[in-house]
PDB file of N, CA and C in Angstrom:
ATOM      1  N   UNK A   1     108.959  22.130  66.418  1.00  0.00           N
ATOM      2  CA  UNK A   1     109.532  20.832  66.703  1.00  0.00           C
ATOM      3  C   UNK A   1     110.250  20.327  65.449  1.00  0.00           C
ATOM      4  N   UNK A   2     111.485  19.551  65.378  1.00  0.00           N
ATOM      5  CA  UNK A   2     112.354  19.489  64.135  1.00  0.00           C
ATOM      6  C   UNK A   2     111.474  17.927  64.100  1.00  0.00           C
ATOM      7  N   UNK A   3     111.861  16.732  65.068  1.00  0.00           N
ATOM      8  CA  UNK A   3     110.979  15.741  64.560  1.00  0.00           C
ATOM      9  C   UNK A   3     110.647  14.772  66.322  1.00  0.00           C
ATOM     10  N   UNK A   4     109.790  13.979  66.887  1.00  0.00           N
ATOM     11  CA  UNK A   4     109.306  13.173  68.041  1.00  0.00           C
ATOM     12  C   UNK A   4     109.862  11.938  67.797  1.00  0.00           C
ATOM     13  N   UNK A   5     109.948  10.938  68.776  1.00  0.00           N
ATOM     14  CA  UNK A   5     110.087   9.740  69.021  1.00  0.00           C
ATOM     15  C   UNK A   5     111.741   9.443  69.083  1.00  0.00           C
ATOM     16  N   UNK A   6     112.149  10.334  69.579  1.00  0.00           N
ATOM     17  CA  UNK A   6     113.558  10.922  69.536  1.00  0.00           C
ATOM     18  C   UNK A   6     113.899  10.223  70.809  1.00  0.00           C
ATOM     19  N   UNK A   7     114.979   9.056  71.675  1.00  0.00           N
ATOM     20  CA  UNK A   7     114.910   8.439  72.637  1.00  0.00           C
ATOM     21  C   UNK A   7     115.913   9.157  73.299  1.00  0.00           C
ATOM     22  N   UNK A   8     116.259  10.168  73.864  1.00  0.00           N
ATOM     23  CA  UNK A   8     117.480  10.385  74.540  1.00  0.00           C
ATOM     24  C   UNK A   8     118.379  11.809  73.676  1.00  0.00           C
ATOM     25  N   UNK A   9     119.613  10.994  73.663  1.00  0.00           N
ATOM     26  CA  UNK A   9     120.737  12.339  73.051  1.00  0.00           C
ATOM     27  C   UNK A   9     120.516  12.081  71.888  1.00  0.00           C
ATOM     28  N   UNK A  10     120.497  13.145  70.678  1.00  0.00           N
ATOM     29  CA  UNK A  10     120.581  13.197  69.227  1.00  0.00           C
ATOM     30  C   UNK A  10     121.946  14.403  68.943  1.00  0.00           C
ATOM     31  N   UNK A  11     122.298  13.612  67.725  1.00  0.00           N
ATOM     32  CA  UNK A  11     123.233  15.033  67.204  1.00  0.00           C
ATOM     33  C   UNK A  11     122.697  15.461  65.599  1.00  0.00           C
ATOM     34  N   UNK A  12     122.761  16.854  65.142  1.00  0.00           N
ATOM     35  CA  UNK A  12     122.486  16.960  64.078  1.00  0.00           C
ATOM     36  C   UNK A  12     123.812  18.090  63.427  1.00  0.00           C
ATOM     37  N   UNK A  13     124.566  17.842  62.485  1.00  0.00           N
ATOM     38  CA  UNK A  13     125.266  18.169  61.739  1.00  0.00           C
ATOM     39  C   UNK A  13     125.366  18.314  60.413  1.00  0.00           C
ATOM     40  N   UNK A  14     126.034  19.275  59.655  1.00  0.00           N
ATOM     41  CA  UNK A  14     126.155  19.573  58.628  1.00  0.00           C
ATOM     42  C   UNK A  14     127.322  18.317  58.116  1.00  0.00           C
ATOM     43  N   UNK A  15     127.224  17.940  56.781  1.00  0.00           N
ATOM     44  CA  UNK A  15     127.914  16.734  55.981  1.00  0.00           C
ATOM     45  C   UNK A  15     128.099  16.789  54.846  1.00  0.00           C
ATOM     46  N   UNK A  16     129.817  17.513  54.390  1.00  0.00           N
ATOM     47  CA  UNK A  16     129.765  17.912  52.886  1.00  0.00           C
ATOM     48  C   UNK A  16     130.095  16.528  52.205  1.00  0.00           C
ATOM     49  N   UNK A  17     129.922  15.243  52.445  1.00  0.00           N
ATOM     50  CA  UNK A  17     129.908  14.287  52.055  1.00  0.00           C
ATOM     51  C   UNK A  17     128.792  14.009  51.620  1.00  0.00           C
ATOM     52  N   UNK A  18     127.883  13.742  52.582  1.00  0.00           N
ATOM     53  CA  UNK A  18     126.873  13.581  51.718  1.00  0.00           C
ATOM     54  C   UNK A  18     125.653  14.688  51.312  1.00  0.00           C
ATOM     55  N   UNK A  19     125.933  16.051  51.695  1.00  0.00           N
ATOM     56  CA  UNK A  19     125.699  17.016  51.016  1.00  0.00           C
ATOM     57  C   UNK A  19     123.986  17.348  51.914  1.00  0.00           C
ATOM     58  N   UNK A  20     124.095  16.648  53.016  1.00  0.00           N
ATOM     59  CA  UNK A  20     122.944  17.268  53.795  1.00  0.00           C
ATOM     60  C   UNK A  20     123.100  17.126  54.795  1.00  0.00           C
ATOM     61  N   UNK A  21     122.204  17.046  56.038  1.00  0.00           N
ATOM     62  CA  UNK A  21     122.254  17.446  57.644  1.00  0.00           C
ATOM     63  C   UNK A  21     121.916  15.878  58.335  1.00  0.00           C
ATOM     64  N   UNK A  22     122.868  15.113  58.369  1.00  0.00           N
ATOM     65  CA  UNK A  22     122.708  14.120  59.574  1.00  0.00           C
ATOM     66  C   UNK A  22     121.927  14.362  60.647  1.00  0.00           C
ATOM     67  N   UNK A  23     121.000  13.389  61.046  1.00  0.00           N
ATOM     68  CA  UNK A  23     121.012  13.214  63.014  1.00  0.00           C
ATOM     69  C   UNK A  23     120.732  11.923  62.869  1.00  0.00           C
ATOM     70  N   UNK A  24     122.051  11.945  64.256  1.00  0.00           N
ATOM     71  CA  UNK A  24     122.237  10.462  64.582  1.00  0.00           C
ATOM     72  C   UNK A  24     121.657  10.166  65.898  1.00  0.00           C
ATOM     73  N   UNK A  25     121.069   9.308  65.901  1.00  0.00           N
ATOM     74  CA  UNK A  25     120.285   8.844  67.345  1.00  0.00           C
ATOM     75  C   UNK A  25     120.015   7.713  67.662  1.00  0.00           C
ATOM     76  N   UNK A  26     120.091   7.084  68.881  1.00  0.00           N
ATOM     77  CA  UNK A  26     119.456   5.835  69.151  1.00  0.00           C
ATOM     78  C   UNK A  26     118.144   5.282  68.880  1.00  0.00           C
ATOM     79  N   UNK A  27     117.762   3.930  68.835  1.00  0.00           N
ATOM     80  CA  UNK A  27     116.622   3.352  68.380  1.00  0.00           C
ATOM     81  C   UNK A  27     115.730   3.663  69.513  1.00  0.00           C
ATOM     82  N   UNK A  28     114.554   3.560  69.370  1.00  0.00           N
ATOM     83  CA  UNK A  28     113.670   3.434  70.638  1.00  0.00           C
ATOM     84  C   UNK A  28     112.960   2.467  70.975  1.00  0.00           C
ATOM     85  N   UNK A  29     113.260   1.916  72.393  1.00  0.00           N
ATOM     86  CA  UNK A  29     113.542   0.857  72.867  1.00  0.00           C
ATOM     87  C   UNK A  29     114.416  -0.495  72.343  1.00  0.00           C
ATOM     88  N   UNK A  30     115.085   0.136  71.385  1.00  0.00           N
ATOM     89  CA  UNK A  30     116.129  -0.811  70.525  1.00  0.00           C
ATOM     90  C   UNK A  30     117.607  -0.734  70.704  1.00  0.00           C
ATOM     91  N   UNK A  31     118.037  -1.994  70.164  1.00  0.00           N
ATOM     92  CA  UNK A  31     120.046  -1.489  70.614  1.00  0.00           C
ATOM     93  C   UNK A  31     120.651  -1.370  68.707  1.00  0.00           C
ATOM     94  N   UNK A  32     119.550  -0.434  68.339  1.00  0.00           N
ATOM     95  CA  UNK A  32     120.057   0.122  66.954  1.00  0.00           C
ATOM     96  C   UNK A  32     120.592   1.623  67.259  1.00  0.00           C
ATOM     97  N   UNK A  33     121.712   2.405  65.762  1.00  0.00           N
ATOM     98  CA  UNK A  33     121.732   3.481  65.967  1.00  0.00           C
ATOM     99  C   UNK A  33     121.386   4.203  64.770  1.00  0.00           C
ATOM    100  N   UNK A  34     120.705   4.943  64.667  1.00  0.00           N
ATOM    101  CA  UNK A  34     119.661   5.290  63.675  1.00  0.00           C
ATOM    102  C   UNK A  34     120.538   6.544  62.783  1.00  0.00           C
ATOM    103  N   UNK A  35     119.638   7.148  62.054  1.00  0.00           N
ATOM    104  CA  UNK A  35     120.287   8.450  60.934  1.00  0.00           C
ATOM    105  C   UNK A  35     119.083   8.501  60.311  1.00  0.00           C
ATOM    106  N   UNK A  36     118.406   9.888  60.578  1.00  0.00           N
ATOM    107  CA  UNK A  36     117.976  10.441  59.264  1.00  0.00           C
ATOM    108  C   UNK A  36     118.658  11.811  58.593  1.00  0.00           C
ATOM    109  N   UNK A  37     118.346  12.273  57.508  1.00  0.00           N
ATOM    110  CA  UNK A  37     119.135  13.409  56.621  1.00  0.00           C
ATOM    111  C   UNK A  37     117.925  14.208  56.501  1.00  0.00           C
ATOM    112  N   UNK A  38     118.421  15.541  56.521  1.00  0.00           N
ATOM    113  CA  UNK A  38     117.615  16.872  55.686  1.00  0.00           C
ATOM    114  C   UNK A  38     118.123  17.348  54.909  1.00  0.00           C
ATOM    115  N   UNK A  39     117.296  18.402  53.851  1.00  0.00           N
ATOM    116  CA  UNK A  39     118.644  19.398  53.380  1.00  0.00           C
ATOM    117  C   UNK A  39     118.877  20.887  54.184  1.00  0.00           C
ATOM    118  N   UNK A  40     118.058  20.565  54.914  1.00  0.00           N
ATOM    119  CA  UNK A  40     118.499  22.306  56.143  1.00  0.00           C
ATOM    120  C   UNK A  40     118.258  21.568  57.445  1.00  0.00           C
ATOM    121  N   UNK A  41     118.826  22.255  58.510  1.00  0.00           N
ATOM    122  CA  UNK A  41     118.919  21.774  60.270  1.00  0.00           C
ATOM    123  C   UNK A  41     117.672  21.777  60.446  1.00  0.00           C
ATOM    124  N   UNK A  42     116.284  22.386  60.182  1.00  0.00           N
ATOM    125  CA  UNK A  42     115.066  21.954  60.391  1.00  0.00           C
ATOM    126  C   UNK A  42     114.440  21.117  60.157  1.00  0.00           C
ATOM    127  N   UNK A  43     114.926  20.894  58.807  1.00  0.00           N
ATOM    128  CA  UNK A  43     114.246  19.689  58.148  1.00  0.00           C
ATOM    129  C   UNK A  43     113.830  20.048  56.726  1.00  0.00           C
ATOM    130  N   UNK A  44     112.863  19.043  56.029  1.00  0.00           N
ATOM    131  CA  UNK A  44     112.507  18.179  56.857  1.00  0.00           C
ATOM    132  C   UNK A  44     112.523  17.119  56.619  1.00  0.00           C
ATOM    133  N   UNK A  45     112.643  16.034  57.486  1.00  0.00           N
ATOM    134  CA  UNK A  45     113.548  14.180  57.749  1.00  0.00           C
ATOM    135  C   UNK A  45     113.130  13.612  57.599  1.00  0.00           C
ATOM    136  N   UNK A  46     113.802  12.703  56.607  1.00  0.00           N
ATOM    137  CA  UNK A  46     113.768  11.471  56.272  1.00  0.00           C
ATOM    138  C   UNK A  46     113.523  10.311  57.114  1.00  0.00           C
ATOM    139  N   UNK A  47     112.883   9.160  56.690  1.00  0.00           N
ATOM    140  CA  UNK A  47     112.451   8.248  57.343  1.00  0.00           C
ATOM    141  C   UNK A  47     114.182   7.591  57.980  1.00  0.00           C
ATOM    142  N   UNK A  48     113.654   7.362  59.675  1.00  0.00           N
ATOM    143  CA  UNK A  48     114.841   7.090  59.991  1.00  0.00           C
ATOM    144  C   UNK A  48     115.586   5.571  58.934  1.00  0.00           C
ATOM    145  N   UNK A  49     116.841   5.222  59.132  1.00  0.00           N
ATOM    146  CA  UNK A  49     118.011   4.307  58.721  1.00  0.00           C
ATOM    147  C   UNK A  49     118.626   3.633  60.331  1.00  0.00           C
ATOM    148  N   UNK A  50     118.375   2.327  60.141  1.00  0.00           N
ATOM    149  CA  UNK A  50     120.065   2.102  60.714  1.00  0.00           C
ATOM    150  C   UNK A  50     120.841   1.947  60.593  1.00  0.00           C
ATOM    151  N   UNK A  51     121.925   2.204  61.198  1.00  0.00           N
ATOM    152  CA  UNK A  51     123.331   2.870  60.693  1.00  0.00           C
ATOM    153  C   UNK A  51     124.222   1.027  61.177  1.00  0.00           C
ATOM    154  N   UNK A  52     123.630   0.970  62.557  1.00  0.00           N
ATOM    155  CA  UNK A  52     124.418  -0.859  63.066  1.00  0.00           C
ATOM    156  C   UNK A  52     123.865  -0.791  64.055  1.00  0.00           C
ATOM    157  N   UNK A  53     123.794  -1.767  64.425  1.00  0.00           N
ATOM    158  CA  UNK A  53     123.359  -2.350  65.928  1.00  0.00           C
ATOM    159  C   UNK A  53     124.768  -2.283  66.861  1.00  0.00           C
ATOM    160  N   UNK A  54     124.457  -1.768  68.252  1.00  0.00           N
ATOM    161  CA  UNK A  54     125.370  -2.031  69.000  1.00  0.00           C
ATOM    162  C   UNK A  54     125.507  -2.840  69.906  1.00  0.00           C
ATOM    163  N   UNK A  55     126.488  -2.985  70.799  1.00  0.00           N
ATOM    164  CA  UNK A  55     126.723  -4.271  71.476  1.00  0.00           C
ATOM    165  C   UNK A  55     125.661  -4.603  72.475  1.00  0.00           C
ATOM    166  N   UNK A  56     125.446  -6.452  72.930  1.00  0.00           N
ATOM    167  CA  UNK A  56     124.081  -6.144  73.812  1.00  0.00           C
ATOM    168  C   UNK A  56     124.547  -6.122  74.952  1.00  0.00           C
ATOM    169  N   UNK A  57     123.145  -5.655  75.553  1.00  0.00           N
ATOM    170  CA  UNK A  57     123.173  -5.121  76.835  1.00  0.00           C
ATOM    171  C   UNK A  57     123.079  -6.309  77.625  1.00  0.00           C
ATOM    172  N   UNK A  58     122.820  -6.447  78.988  1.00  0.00           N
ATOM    173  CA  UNK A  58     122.249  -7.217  79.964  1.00  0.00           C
ATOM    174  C   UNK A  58     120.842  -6.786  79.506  1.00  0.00           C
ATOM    175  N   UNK A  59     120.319  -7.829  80.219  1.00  0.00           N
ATOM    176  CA  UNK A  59     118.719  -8.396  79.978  1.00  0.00           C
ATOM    177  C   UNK A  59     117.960  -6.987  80.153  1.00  0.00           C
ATOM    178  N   UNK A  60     117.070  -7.051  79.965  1.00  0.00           N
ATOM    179  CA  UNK A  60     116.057  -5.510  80.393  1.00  0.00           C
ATOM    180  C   UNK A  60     116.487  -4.242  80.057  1.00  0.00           C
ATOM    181  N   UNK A  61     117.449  -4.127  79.409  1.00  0.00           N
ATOM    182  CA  UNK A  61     118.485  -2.589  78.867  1.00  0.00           C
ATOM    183  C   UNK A  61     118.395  -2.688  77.621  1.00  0.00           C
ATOM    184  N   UNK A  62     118.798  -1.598  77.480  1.00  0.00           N
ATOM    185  CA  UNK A  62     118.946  -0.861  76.016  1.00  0.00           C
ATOM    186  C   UNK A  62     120.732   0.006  75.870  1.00  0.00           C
ATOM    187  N   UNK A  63     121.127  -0.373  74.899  1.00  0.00           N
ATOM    188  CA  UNK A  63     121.854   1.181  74.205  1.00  0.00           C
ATOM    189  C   UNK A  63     121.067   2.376  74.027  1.00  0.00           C
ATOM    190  N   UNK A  64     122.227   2.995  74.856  1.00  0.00           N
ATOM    191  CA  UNK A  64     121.138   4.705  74.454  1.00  0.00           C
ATOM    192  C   UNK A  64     122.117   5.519  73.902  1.00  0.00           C
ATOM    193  N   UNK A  65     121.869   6.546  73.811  1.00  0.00           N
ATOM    194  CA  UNK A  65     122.612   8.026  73.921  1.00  0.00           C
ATOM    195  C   UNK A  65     123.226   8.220  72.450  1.00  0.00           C
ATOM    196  N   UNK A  66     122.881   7.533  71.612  1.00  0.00           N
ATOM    197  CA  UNK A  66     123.702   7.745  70.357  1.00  0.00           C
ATOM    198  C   UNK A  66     123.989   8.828  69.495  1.00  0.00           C
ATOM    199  N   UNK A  67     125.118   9.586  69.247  1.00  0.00           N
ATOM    200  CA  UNK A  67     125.248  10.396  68.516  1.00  0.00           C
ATOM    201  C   UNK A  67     126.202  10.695  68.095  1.00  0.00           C
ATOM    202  N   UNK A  68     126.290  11.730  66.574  1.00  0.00           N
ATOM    203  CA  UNK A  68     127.671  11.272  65.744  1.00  0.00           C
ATOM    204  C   UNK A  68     128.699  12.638  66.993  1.00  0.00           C
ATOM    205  N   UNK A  69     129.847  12.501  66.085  1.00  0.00           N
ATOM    206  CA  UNK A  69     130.859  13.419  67.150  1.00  0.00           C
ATOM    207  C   UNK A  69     131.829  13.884  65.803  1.00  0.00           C
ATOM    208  N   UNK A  70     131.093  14.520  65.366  1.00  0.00           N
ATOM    209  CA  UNK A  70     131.268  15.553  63.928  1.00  0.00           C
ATOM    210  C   UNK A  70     132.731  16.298  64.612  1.00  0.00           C
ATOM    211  N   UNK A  71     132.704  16.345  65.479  1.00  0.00           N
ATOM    212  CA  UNK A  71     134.224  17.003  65.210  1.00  0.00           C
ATOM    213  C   UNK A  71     136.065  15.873  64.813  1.00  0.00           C
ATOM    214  N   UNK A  72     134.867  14.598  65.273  1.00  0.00           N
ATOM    215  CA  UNK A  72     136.549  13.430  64.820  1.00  0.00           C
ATOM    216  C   UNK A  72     136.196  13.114  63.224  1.00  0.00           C
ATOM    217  N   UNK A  73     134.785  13.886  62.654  1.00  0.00           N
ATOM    218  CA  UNK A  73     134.613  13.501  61.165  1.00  0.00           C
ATOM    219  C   UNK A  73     136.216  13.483  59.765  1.00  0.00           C
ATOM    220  N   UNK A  74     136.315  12.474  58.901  1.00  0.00           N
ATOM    221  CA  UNK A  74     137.599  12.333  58.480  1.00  0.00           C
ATOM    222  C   UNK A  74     136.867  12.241  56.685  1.00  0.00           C
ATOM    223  N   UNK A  75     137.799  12.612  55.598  1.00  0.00           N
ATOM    224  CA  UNK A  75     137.598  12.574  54.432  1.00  0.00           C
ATOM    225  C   UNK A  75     136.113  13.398  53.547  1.00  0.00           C
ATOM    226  N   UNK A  76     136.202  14.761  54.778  1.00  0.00           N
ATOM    227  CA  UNK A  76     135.499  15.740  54.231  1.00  0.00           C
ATOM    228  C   UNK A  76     133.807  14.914  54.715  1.00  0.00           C
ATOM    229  N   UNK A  77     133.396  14.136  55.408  1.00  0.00           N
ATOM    230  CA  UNK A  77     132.797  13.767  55.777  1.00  0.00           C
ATOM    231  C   UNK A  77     132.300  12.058  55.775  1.00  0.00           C
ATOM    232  N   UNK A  78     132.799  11.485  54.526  1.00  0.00           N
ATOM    233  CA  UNK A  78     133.082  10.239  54.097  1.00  0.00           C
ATOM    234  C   UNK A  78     132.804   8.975  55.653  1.00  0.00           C
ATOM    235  N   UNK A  79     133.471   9.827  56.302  1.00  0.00           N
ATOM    236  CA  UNK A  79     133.739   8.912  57.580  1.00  0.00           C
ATOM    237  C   UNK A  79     133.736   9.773  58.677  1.00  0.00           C
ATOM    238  N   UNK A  80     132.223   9.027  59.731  1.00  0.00           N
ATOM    239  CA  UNK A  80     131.942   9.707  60.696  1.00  0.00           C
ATOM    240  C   UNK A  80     132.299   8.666  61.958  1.00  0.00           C
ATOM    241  N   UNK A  81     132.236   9.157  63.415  1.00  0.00           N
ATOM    242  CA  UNK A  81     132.223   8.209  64.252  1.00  0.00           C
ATOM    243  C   UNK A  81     131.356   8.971  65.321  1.00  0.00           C
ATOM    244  N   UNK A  82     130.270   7.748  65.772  1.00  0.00           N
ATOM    245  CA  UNK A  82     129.627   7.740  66.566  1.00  0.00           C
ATOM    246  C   UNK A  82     129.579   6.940  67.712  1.00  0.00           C
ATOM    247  N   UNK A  83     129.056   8.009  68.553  1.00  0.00           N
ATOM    248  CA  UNK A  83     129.402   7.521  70.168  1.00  0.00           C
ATOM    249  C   UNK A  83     127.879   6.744  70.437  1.00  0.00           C
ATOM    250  N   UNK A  84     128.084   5.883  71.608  1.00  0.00           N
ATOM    251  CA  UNK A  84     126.873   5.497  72.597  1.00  0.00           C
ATOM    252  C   UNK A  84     127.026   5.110  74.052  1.00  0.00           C
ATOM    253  N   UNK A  85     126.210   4.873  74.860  1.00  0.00           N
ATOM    254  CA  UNK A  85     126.621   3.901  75.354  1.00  0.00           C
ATOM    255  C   UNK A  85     125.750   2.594  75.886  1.00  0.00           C
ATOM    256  N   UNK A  86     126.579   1.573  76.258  1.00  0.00           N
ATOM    257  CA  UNK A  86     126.294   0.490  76.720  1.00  0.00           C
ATOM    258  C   UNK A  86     125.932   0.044  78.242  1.00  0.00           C
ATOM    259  N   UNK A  87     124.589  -0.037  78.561  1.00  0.00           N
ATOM    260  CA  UNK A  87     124.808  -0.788  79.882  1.00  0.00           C
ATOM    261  C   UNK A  87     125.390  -1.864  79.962  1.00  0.00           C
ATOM    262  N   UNK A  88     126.285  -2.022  81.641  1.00  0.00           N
ATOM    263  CA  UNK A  88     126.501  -3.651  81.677  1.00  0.00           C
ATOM    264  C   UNK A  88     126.085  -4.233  82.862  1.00  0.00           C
ATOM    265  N   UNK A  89     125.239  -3.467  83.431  1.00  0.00           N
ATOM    266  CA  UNK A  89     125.134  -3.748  85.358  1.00  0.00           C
ATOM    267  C   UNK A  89     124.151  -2.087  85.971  1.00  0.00           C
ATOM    268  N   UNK A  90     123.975  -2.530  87.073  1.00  0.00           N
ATOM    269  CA  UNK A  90     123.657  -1.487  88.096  1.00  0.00           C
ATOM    270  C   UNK A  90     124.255  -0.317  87.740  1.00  0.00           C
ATOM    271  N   UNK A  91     123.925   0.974  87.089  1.00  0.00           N
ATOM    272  CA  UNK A  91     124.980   1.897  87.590  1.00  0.00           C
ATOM    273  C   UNK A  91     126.390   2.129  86.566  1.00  0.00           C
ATOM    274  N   UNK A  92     126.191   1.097  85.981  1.00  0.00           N
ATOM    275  CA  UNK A  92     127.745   0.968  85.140  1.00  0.00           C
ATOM    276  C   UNK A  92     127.642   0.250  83.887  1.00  0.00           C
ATOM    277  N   UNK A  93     128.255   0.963  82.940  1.00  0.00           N
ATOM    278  CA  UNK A  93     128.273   1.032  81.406  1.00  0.00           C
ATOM    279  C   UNK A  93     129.488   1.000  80.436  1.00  0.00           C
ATOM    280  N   UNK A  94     129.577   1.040  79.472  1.00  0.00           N
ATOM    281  CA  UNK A  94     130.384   1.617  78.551  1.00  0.00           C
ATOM    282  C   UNK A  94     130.085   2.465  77.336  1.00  0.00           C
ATOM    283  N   UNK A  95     131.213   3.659  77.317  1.00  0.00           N
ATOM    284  CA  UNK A  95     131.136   4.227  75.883  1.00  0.00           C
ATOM    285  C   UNK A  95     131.781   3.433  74.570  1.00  0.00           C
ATOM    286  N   UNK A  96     131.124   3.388  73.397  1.00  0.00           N
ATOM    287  CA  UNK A  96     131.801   3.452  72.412  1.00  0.00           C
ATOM    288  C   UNK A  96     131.644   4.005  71.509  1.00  0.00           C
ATOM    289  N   UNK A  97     132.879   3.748  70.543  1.00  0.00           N
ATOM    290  CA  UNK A  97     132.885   4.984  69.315  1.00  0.00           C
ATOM    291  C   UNK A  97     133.054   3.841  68.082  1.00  0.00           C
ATOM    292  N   UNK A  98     132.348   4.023  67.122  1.00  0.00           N
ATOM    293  CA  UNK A  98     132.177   3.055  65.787  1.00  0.00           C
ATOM    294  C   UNK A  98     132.775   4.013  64.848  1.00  0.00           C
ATOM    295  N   UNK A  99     133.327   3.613  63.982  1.00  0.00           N
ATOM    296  CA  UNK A  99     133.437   4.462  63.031  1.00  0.00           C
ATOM    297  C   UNK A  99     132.306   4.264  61.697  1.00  0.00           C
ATOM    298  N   UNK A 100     132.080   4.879  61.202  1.00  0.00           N
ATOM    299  CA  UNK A 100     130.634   4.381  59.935  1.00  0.00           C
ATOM    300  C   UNK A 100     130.962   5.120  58.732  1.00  0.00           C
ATOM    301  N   UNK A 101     131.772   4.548  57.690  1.00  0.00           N
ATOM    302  CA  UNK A 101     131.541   5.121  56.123  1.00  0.00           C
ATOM    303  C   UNK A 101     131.384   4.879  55.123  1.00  0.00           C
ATOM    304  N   UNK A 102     130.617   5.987  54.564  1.00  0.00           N
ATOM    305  CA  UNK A 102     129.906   6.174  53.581  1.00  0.00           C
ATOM    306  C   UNK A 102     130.266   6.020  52.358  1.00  0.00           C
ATOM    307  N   UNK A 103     129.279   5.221  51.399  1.00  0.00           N
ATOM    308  CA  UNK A 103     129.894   4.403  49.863  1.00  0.00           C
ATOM    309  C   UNK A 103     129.489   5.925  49.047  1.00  0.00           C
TER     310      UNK A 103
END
């Protein structure tokens, strides 16, 4: 097992920016989007970070699904963008993409 309490979709990627292995994931039961780092894809990880809160939901929901999308990564890794999405109703949601970079 790499690490538990994992809510949904995670991504884990290599980051010559900051010189170790991202995974980006949603909060659990929260409308945060989290990050911890390794220095290898196994591990082993750091206490999660949040990265930002995303937009709120309707009452009783959550943001889920969060994860980075390493292939729109820009400035050798400097700047990542991560997806989620948003409930807004029955059945129906939105994606978005944040961009997030690194000092």
């Amino acid at each position: 097992m790499i690490f538990s309490f994992i809510p949904g979709d995670v991504s884990i990627s290599g980051n010559p920016w900051l010189k170790s292995w991202p995974a980006v994931h949603s909060g659990f039961f929260a409308n945060t989007i989290q990050m911890r780092t390794a220095p290898a894809p196994q591990g082993p990880w750091s206490d999660p970070v949040t990265m930002f809160t995303g937009a709120d939901p309707p009452s009783g929901s959550n943001d889920y699904a969060g994860k980075e999308q390493p292939h729109l990564a820009a400035d050798g890794g400097q700047r990542i963008y991560v997806t989620y999405h948003q409930p807004t109703g029955f059945l129906s949601g939105r994606i978005h993409l944040v961009e997030v970079a690194f000092k």
